[in-house]
ModelCIF file with pLDDT and N, C-alpha, C, O atoms, coordinates in Angstrom:
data_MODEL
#
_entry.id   MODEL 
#
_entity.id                         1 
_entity.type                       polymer 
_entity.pdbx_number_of_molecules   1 
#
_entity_poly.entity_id                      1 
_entity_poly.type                           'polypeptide(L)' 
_entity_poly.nstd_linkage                   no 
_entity_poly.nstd_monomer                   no 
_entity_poly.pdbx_seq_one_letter_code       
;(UNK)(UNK)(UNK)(UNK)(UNK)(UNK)(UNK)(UNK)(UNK)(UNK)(UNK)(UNK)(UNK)(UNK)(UNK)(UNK)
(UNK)(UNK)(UNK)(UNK)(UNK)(UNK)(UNK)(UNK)(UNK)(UNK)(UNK)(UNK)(UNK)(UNK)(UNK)(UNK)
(UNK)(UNK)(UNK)(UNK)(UNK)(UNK)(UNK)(UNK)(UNK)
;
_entity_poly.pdbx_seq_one_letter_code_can   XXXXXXXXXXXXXXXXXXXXXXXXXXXXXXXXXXXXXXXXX 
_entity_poly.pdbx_strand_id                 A 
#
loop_
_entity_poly_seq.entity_id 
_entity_poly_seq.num 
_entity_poly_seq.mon_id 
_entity_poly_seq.hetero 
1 1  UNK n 
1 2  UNK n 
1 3  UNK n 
1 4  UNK n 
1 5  UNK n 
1 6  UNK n 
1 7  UNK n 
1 8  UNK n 
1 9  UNK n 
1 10 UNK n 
1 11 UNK n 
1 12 UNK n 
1 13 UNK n 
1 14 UNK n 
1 15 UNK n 
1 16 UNK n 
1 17 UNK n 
1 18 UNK n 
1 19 UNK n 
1 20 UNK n 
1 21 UNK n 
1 22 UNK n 
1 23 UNK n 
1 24 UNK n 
1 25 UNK n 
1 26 UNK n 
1 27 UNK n 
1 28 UNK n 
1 29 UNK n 
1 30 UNK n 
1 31 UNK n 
1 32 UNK n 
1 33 UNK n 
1 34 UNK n 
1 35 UNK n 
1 36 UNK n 
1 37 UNK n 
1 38 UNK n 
1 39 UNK n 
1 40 UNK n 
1 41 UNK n 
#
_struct_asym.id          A 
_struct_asym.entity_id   1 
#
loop_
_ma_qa_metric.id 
_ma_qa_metric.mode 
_ma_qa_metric.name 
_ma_qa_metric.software_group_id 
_ma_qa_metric.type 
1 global pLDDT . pLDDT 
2 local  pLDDT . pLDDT 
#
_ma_qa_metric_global.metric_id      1 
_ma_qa_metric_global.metric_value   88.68 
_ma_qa_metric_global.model_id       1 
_ma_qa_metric_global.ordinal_id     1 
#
loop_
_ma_qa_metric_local.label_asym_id 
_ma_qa_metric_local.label_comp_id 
_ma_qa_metric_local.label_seq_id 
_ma_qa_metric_local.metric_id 
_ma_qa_metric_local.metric_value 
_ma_qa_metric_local.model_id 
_ma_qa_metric_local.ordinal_id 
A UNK 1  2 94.00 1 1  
A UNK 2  2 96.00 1 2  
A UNK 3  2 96.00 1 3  
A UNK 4  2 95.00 1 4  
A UNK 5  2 95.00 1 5  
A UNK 6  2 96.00 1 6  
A UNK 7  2 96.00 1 7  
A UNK 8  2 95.00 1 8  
A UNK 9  2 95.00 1 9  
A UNK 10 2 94.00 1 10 
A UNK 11 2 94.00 1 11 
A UNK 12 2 93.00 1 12 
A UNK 13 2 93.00 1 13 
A UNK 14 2 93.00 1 14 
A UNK 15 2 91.00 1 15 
A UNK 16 2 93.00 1 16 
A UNK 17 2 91.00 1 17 
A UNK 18 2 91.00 1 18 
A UNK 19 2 93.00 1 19 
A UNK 20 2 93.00 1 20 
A UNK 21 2 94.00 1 21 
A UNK 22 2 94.00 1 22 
A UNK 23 2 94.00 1 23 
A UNK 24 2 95.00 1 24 
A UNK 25 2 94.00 1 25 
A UNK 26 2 94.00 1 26 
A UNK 27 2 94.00 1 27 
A UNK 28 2 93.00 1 28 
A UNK 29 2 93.00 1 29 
A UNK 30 2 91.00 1 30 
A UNK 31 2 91.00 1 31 
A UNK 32 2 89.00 1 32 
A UNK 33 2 87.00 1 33 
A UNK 34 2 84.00 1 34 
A UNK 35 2 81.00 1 35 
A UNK 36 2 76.00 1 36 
A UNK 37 2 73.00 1 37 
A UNK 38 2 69.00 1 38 
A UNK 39 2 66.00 1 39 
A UNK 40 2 56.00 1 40 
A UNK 41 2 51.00 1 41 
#
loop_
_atom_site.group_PDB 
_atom_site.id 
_atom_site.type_symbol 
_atom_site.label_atom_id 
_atom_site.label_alt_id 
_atom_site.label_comp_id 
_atom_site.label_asym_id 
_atom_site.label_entity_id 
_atom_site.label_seq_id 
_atom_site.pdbx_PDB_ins_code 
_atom_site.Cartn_x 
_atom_site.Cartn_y 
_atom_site.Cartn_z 
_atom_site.occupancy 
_atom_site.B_iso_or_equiv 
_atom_site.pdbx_formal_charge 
_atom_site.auth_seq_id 
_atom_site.auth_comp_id 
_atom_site.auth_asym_id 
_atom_site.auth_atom_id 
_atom_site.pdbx_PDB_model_num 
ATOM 1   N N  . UNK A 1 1  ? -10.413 192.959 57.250 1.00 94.00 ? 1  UNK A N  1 
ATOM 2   C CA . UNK A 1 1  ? -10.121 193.966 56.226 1.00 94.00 ? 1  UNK A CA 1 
ATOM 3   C C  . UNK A 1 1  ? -10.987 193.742 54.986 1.00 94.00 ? 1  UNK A C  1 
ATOM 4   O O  . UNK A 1 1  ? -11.504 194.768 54.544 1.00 94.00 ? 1  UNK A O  1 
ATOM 5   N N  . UNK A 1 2  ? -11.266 192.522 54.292 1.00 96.00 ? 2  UNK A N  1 
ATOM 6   C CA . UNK A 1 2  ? -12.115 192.049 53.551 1.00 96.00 ? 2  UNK A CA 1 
ATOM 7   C C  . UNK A 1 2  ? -13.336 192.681 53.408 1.00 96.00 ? 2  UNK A C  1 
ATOM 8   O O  . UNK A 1 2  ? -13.950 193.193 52.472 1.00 96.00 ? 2  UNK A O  1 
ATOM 9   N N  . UNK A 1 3  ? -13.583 192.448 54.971 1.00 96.00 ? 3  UNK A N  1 
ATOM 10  C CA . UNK A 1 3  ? -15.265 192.499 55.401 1.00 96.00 ? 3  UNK A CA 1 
ATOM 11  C C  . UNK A 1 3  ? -15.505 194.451 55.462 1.00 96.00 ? 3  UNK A C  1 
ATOM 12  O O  . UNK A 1 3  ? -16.484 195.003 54.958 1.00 96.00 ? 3  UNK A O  1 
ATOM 13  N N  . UNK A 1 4  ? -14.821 194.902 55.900 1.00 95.00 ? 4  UNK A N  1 
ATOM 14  C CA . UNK A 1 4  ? -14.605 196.458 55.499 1.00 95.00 ? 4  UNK A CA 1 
ATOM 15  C C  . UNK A 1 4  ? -14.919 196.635 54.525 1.00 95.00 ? 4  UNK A C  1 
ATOM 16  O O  . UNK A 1 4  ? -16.037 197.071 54.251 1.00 95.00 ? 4  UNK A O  1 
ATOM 17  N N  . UNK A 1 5  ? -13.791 196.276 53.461 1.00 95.00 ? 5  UNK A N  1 
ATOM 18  C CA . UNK A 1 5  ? -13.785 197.252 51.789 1.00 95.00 ? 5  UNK A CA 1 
ATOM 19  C C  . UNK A 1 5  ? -15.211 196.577 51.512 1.00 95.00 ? 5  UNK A C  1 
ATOM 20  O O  . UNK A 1 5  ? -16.178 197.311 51.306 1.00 95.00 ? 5  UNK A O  1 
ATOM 21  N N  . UNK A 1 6  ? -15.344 195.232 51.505 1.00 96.00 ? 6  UNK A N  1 
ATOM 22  C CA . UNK A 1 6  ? -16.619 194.843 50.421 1.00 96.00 ? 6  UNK A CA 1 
ATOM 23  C C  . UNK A 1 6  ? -18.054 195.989 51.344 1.00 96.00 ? 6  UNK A C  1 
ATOM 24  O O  . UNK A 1 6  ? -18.942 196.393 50.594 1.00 96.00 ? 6  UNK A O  1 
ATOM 25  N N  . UNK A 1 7  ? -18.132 196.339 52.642 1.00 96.00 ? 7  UNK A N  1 
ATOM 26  C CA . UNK A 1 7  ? -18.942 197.235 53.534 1.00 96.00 ? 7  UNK A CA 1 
ATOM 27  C C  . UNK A 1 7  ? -18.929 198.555 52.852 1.00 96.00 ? 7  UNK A C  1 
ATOM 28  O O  . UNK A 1 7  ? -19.875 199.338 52.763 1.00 96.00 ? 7  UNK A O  1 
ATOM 29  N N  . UNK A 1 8  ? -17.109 198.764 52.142 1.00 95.00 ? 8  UNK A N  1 
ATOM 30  C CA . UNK A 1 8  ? -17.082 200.592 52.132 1.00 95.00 ? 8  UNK A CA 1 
ATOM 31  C C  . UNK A 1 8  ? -17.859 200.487 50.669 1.00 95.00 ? 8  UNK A C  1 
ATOM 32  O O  . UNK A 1 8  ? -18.730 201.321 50.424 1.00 95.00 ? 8  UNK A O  1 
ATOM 33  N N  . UNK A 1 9  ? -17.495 199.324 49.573 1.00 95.00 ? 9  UNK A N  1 
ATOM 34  C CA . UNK A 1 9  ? -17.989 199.152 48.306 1.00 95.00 ? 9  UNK A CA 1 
ATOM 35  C C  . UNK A 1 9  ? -19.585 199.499 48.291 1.00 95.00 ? 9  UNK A C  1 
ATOM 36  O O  . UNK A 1 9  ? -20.108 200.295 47.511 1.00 95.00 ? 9  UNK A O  1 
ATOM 37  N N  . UNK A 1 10 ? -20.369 198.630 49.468 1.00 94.00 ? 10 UNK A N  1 
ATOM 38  C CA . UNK A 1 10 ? -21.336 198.543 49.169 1.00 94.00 ? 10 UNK A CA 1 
ATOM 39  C C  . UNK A 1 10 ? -22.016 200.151 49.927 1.00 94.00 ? 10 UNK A C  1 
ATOM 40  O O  . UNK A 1 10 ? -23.075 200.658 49.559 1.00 94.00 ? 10 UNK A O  1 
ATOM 41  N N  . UNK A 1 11 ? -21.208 200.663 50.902 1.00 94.00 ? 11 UNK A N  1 
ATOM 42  C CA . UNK A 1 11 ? -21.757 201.885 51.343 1.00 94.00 ? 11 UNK A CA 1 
ATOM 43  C C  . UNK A 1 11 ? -21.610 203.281 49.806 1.00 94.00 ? 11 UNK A C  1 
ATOM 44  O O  . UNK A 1 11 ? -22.452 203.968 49.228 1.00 94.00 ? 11 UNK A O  1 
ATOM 45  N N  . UNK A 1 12 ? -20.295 203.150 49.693 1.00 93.00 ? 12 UNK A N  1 
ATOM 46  C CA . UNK A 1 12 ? -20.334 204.081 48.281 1.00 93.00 ? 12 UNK A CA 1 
ATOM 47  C C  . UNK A 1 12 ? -21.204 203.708 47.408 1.00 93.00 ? 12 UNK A C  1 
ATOM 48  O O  . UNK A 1 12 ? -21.736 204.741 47.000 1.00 93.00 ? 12 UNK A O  1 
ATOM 49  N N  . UNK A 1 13 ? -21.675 202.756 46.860 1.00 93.00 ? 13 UNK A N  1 
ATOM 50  C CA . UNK A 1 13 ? -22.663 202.530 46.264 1.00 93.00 ? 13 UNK A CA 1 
ATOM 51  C C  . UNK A 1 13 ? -24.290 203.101 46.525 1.00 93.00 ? 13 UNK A C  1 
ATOM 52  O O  . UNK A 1 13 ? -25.129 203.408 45.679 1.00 93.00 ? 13 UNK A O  1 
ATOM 53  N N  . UNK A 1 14 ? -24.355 203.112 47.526 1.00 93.00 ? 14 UNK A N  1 
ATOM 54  C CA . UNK A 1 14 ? -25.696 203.136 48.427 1.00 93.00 ? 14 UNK A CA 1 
ATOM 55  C C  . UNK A 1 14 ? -25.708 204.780 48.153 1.00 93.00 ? 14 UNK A C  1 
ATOM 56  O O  . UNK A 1 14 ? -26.547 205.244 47.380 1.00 93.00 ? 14 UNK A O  1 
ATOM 57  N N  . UNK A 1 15 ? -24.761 205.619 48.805 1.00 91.00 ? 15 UNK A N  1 
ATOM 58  C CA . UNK A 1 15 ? -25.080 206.724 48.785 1.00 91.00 ? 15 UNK A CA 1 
ATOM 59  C C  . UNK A 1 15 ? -24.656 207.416 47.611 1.00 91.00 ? 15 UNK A C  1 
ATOM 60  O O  . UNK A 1 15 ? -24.354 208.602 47.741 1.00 91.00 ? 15 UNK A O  1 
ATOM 61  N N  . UNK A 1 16 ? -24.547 206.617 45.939 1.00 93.00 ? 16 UNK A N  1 
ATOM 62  C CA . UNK A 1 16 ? -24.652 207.219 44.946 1.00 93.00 ? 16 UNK A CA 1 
ATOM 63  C C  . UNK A 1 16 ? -23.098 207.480 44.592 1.00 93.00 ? 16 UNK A C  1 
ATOM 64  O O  . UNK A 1 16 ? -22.964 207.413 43.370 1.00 93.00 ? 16 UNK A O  1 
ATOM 65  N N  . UNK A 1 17 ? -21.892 207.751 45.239 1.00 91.00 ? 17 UNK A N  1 
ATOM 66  C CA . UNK A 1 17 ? -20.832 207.817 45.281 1.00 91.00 ? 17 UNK A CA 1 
ATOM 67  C C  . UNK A 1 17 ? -19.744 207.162 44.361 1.00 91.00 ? 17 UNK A C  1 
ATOM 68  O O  . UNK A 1 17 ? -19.028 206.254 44.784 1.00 91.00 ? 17 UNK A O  1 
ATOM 69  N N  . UNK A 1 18 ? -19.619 207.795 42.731 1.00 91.00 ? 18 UNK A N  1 
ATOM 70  C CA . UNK A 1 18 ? -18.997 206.588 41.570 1.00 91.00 ? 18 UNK A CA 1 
ATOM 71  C C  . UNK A 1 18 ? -17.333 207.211 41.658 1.00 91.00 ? 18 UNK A C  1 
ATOM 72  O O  . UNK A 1 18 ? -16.379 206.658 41.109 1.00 91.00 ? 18 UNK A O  1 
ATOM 73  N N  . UNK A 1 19 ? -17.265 208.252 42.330 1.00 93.00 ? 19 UNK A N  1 
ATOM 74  C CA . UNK A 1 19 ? -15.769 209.023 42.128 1.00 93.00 ? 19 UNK A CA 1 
ATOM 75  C C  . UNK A 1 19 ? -14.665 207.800 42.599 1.00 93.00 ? 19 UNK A C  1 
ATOM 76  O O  . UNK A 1 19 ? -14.606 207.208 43.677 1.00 93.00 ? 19 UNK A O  1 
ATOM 77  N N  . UNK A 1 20 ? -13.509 207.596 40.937 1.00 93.00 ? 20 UNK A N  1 
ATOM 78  C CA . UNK A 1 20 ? -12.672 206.798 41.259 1.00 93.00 ? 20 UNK A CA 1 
ATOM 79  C C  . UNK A 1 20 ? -12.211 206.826 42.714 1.00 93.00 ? 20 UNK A C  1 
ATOM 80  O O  . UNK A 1 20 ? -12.384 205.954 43.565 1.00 93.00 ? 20 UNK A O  1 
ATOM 81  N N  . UNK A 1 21 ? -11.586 208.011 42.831 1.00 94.00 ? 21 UNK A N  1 
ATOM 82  C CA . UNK A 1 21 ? -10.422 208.521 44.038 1.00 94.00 ? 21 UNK A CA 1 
ATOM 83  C C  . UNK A 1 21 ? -10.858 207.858 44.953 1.00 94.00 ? 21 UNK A C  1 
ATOM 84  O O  . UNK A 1 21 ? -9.996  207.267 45.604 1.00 94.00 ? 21 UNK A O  1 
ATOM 85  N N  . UNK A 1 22 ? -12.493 207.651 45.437 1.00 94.00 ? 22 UNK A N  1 
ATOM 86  C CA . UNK A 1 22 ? -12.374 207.144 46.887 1.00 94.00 ? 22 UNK A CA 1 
ATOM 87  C C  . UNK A 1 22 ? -11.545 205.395 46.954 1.00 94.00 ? 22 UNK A C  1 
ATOM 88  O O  . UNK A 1 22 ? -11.351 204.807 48.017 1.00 94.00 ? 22 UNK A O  1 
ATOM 89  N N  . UNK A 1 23 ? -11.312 205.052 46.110 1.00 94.00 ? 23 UNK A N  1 
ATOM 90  C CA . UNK A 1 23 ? -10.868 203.469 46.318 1.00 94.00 ? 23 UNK A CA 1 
ATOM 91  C C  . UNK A 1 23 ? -9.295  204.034 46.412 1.00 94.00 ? 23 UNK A C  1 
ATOM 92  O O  . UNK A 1 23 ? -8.644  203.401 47.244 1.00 94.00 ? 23 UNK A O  1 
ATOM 93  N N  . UNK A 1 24 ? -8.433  205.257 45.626 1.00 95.00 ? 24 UNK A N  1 
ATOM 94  C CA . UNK A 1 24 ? -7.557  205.558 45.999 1.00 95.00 ? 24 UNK A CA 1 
ATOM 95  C C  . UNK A 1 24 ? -7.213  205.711 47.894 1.00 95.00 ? 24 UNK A C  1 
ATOM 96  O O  . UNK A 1 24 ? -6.444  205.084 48.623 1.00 95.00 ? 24 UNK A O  1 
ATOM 97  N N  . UNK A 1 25 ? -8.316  206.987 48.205 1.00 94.00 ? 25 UNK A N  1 
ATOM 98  C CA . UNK A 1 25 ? -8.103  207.004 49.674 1.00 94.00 ? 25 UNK A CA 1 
ATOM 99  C C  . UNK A 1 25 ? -8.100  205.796 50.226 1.00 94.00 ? 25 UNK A C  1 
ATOM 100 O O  . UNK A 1 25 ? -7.137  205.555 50.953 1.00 94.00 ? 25 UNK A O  1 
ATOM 101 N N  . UNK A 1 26 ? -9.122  204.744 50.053 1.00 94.00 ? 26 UNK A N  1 
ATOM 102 C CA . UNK A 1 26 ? -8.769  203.827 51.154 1.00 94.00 ? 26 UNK A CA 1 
ATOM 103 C C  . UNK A 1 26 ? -7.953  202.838 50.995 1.00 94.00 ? 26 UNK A C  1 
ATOM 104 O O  . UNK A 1 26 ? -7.776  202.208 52.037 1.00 94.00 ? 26 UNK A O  1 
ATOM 105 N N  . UNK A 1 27 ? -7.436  202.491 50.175 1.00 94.00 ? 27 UNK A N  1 
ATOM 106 C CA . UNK A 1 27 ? -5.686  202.495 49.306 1.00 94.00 ? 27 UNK A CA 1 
ATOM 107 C C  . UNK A 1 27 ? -4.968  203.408 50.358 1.00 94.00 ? 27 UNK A C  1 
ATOM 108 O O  . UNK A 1 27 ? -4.143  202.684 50.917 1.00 94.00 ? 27 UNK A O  1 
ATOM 109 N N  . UNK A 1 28 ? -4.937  204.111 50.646 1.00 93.00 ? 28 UNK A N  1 
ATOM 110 C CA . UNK A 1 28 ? -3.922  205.359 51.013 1.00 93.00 ? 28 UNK A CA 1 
ATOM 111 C C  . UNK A 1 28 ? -4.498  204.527 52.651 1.00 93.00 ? 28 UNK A C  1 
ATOM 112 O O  . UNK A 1 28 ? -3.635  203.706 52.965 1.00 93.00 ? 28 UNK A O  1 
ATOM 113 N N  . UNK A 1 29 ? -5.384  204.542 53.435 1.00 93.00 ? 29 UNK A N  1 
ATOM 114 C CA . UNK A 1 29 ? -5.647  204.069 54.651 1.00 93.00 ? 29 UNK A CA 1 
ATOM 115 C C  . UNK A 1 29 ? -5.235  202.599 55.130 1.00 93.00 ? 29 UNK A C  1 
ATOM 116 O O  . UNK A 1 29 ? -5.008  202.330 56.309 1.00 93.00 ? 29 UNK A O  1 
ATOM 117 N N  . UNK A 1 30 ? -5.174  201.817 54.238 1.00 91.00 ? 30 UNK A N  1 
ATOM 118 C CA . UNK A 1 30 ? -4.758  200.247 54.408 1.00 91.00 ? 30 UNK A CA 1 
ATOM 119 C C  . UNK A 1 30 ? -3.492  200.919 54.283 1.00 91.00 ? 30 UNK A C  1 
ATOM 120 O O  . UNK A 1 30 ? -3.481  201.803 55.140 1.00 91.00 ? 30 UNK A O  1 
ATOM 121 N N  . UNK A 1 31 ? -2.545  200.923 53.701 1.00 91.00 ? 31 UNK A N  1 
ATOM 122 C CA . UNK A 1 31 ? -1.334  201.415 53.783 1.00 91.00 ? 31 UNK A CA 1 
ATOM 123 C C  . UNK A 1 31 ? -0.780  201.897 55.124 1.00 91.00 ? 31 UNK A C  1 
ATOM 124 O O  . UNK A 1 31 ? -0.183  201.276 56.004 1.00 91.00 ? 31 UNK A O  1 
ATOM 125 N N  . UNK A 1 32 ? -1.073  202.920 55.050 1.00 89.00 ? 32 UNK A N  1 
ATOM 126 C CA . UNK A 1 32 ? -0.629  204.264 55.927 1.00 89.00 ? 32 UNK A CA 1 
ATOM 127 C C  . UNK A 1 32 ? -0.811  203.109 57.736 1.00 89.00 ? 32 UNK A C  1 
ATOM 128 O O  . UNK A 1 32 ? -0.060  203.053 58.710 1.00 89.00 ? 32 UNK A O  1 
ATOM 129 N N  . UNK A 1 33 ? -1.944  202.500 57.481 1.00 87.00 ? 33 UNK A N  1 
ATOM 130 C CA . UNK A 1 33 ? -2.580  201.685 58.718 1.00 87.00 ? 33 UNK A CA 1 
ATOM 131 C C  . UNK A 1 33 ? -1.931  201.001 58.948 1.00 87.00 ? 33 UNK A C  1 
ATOM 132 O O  . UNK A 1 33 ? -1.471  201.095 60.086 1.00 87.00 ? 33 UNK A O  1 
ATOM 133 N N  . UNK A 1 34 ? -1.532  200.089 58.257 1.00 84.00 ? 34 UNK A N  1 
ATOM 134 C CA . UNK A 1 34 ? -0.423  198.736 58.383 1.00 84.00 ? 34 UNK A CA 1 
ATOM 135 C C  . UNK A 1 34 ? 0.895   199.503 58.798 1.00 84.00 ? 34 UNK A C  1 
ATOM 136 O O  . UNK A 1 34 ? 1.351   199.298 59.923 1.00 84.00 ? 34 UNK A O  1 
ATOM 137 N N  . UNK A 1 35 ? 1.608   200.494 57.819 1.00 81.00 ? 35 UNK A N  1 
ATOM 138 C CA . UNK A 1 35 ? 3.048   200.967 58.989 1.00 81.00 ? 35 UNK A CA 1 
ATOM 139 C C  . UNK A 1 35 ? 2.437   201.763 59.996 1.00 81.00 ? 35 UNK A C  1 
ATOM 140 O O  . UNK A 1 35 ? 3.278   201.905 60.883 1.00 81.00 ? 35 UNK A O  1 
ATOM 141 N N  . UNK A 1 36 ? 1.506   202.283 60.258 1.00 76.00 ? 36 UNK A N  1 
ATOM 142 C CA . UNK A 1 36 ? 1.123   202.808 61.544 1.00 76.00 ? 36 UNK A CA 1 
ATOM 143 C C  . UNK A 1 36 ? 1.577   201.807 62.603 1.00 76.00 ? 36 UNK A C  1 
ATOM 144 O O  . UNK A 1 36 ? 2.368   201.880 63.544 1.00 76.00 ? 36 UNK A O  1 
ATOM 145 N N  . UNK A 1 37 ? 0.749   200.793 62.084 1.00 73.00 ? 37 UNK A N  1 
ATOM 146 C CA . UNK A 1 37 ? 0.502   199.529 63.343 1.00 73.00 ? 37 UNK A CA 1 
ATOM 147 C C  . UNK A 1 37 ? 1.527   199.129 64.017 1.00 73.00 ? 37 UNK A C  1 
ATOM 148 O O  . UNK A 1 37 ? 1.411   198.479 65.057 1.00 73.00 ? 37 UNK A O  1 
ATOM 149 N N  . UNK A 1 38 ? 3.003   199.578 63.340 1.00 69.00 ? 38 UNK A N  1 
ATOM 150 C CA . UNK A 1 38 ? 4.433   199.012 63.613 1.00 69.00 ? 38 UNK A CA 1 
ATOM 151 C C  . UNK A 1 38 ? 5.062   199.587 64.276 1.00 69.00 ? 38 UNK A C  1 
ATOM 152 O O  . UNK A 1 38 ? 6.049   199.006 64.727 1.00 69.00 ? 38 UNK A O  1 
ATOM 153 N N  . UNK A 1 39 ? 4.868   200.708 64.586 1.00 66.00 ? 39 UNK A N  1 
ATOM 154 C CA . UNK A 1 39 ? 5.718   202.092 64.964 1.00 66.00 ? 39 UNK A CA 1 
ATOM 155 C C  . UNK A 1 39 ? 6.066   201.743 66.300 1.00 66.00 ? 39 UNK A C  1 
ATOM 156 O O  . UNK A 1 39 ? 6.940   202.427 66.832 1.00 66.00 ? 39 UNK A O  1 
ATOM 157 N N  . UNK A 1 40 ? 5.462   200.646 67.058 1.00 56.00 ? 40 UNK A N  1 
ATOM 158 C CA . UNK A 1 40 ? 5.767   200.543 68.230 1.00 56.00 ? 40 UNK A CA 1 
ATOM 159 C C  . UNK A 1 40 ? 7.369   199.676 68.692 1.00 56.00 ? 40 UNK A C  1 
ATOM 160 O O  . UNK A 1 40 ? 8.044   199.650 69.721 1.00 56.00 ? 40 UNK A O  1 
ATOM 161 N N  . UNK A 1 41 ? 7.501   198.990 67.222 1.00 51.00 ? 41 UNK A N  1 
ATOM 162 C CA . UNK A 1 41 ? 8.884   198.584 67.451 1.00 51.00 ? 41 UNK A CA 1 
ATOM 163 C C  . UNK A 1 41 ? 9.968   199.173 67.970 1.00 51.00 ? 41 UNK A C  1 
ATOM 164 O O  . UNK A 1 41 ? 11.033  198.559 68.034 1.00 51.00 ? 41 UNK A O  1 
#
Protein backbone atom coordinates (compact mmCIF):
# COMPACT_ATOMS: atom_id res chain seq x y z
CA UNK A 1 0.00 0.00 0.00
CA UNK A 2 3.01 2.27 0.77
CA UNK A 3 4.62 1.42 -2.43
CA UNK A 4 1.27 2.49 -4.37
CA UNK A 5 0.50 5.97 -2.84
CA UNK A 6 4.31 7.07 -2.87
CA UNK A 7 3.81 5.51 -7.13
CA UNK A 8 0.24 7.49 -7.28
CA UNK A 9 2.28 10.73 -5.59
CA UNK A 10 4.89 10.48 -7.92
CA UNK A 11 2.51 9.68 -11.04
CA UNK A 12 0.25 12.89 -10.17
CA UNK A 13 3.15 14.75 -10.11
CA UNK A 14 4.54 13.64 -13.44
CA UNK A 15 1.46 14.36 -15.29
CA UNK A 16 1.19 17.95 -13.80
CA UNK A 17 -1.86 16.98 -11.60
CA UNK A 18 -1.83 19.58 -8.14
CA UNK A 19 -5.84 19.14 -7.53
CA UNK A 20 -6.21 18.52 -3.69
CA UNK A 21 -9.26 16.03 -4.20
CA UNK A 22 -7.22 13.40 -5.85
CA UNK A 23 -5.48 12.38 -2.38
CA UNK A 24 -9.21 12.62 -1.17
CA UNK A 25 -10.27 9.85 -3.83
CA UNK A 26 -7.63 7.59 -2.97
CA UNK A 27 -8.55 8.16 0.70
CA UNK A 28 -12.01 7.15 -0.42
CA UNK A 29 -10.26 3.77 -2.26
CA UNK A 30 -8.03 2.54 0.74
CA UNK A 31 -11.13 2.73 2.69
CA UNK A 32 -13.91 1.54 0.67
CA UNK A 33 -10.98 -1.43 -0.24
CA UNK A 34 -10.24 -2.57 3.16
CA UNK A 35 -14.27 -3.17 4.05
CA UNK A 36 -14.57 -4.48 0.61
CA UNK A 37 -11.93 -7.07 1.44
CA UNK A 38 -14.23 -8.37 4.41
CA UNK A 39 -17.48 -8.88 2.96
CA UNK A 40 -16.70 -12.40 2.66
CA UNK A 41 -17.29 -13.02 6.33
Amino acid sequence: ITAALVFYAFEKRRRGLTDPRLWTLAGFALAFGAIGSRVTW
